[in-house]
C-alpha atoms as a PDB file:
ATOM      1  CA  UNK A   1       0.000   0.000   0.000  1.00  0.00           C
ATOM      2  CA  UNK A   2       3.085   2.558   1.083  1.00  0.00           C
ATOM      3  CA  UNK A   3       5.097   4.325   3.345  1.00  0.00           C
ATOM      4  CA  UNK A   4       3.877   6.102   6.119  1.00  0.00           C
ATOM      5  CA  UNK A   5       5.269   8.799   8.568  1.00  0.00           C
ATOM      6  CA  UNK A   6       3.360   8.548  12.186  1.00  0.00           C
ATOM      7  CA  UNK A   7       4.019  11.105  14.340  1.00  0.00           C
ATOM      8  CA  UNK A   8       2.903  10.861  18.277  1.00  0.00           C
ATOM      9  CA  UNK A   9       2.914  13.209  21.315  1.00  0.00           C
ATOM     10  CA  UNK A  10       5.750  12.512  23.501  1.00  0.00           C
ATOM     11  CA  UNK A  11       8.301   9.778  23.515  1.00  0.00           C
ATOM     12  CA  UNK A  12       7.400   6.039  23.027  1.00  0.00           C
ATOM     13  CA  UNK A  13       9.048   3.513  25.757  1.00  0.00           C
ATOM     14  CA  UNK A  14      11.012   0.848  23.722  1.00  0.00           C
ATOM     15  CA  UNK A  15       7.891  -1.451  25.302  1.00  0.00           C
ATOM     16  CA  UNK A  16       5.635   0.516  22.978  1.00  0.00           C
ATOM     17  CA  UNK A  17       7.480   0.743  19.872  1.00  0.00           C
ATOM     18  CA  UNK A  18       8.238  -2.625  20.104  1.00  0.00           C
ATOM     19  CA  UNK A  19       4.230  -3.218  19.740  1.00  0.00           C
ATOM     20  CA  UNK A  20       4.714  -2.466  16.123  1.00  0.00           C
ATOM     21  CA  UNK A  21       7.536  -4.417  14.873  1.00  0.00           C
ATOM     22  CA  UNK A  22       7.203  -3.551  11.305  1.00  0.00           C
ATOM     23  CA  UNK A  23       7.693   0.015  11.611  1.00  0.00           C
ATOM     24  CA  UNK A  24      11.010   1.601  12.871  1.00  0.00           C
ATOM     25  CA  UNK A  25      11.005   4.762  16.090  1.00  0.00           C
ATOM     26  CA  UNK A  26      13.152   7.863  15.957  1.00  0.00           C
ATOM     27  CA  UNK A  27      12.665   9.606  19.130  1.00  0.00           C
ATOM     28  CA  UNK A  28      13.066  13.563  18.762  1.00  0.00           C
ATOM     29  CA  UNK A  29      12.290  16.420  21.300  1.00  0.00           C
ATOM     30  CA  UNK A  30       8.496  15.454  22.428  1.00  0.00           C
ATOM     31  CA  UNK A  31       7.721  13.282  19.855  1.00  0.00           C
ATOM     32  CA  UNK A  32       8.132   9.719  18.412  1.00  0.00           C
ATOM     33  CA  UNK A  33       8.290   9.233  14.771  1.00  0.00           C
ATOM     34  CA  UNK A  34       7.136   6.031  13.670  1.00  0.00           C
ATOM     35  CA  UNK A  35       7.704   4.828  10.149  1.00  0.00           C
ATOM     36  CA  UNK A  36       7.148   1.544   8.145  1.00  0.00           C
ATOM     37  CA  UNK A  37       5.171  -0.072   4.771  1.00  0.00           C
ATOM     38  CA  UNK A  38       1.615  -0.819   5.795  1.00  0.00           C
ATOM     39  CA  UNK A  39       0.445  -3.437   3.712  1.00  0.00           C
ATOM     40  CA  UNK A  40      -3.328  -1.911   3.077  1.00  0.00           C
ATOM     41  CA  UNK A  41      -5.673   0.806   4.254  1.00  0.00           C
ATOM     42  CA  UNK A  42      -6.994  -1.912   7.325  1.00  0.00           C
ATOM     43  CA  UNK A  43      -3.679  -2.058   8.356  1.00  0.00           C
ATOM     44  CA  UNK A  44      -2.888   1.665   8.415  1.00  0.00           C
ATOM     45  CA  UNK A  45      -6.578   1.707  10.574  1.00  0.00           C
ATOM     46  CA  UNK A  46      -5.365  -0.826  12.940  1.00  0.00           C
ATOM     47  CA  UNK A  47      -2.390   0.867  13.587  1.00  0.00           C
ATOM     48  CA  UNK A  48      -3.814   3.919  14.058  1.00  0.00           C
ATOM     49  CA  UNK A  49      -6.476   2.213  16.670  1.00  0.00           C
ATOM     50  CA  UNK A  50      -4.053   0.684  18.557  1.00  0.00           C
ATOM     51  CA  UNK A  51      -2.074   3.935  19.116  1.00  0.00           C
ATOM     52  CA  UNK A  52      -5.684   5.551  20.257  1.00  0.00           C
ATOM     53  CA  UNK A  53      -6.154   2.203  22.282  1.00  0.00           C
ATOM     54  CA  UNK A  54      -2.968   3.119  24.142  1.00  0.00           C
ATOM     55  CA  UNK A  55      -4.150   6.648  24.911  1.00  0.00           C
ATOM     56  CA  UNK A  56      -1.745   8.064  22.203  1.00  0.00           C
ATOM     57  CA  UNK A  57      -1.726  11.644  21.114  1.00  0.00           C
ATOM     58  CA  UNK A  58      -1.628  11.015  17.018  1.00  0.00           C
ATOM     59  CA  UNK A  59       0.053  14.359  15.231  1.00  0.00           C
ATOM     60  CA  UNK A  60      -0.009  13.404  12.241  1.00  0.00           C
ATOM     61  CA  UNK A  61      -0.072  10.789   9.518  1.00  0.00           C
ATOM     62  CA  UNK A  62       1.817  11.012   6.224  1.00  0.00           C
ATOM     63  CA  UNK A  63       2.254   8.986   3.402  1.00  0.00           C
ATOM     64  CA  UNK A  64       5.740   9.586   1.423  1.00  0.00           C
ATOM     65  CA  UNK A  65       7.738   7.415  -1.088  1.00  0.00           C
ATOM     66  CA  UNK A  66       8.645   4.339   0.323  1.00  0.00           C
ATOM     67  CA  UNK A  67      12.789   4.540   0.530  1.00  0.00           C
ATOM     68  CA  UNK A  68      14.834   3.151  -2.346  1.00  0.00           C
ATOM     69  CA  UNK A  69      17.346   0.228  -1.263  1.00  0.00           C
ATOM     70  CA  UNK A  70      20.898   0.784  -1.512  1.00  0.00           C
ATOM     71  CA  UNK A  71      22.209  -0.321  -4.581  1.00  0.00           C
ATOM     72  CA  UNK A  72      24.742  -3.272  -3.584  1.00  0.00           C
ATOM     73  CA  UNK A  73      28.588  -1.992  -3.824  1.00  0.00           C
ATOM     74  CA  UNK A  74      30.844  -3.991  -6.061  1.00  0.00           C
END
């Protein structure tokens, strides 16, 4: 489906972001930054109803590009 950016009140515990394995944390001053590939629009909903679940301030929600790999070196 794509790439989203999730960004959340305050900083996650590594207990929380650890809740969502398939999307990677950057901490930065009073907020987390969570972002991953969400396979479909249920799972983007899911995620975001966990996060209210968990009494998590939601930001805001972007979708970008996902990230182009590396290409190998030689």
């Amino acid at each position: 489906m794509g790439h989203y950016v999730i960004r959340v009140k305050g900083r996650l515990s590594r207990e929380l972001t650890d809740a969502f394995p398939t999307l990677t944390a950057d901490s930065e001053p009073a907020q987390t930054v969570l972002h991953g590939d969400l396979i479909d629009q249920a799972a983007l909903a899911g995620l975001l109803n966990h996060l209210d679940m968990l009494g998590i301030n939601i930001l805001e929600v972007t979708q970008v590009p996902s990230p182009q790999p590396e290409p190998p070196e030689d």
